[in-house]
Protein backbone atom coordinates (compact mmCIF):
# COMPACT_ATOMS: atom_id res chain seq x y z
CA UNK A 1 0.00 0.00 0.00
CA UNK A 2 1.07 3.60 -0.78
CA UNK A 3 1.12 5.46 2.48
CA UNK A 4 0.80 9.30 2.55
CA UNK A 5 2.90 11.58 4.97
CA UNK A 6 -0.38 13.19 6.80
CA UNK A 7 1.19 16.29 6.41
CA UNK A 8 -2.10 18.91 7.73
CA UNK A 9 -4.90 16.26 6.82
CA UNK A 10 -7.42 16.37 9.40
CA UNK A 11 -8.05 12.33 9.20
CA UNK A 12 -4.93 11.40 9.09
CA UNK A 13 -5.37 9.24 11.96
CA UNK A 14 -8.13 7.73 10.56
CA UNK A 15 -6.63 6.91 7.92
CA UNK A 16 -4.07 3.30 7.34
CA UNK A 17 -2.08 5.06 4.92
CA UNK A 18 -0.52 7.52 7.45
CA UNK A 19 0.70 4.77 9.64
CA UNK A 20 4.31 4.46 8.85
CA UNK A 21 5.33 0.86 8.45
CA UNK A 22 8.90 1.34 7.55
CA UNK A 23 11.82 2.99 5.79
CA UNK A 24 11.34 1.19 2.26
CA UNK A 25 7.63 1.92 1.97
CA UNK A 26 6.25 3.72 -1.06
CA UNK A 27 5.28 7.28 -0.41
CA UNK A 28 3.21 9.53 -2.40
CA UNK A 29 4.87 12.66 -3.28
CA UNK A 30 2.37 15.31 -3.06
CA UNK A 31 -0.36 15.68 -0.37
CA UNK A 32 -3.58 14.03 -1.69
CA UNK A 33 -6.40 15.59 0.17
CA UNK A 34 -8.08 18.99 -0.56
CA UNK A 35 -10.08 21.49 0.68
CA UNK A 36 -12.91 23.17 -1.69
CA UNK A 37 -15.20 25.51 -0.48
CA UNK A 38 -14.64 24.69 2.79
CA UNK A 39 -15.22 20.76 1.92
CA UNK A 40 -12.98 18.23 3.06
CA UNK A 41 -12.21 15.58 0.52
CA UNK A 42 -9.36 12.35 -0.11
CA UNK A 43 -9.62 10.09 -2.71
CA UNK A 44 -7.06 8.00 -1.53
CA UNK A 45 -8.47 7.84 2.22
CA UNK A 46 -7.93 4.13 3.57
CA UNK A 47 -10.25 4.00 6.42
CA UNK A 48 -12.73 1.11 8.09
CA UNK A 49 -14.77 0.72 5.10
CA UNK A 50 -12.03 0.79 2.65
CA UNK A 51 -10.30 -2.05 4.53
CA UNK A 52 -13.85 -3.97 4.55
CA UNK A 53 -14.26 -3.36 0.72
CA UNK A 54 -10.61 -5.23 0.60
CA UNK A 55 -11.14 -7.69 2.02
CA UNK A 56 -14.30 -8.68 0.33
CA UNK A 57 -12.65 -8.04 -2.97
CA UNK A 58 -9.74 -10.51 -1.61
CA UNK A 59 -12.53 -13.28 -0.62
CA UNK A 60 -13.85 -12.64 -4.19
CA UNK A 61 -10.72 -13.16 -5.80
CA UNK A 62 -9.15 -15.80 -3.57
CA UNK A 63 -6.76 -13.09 -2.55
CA UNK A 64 -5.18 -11.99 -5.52
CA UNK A 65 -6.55 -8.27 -5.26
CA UNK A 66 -3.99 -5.48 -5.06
CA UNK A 67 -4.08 -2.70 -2.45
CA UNK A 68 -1.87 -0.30 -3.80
């Protein structure tokens, strides 16, 4: 998984790519979140659903699904 730095995002602790796993992890380069009109949005946001949606698509696929 491609984890994001967090860097002002107000879920990053909601959020499994901000947890740092190690030195050799992929990182995106830019921030990904942004704030419209006062709007909060992340299209890359990784949170309880996301992992659900996952891990159905894993059970579906007999685990060959791709999280990055």
């Amino acid at each position: 998984m491609t984890l994001c730095k967090g860097a002002n995002c107000l879920l990053k602790d909601e959020c499994k790519r901000f947890t740092p796993l190690d030195e050799n992890s992929q990182w995106f380069v830019e921030e990904l979140f942004e704030i419209k009109d006062g709007v909060f949005s992340c299209e890359m946001f990784w949170g309880v659903n996301s992992q659900y949606i996952f891990e159905t698509l894993k059970k579906i696929t007999g685990g060959s699904y791709d999280s990055t």
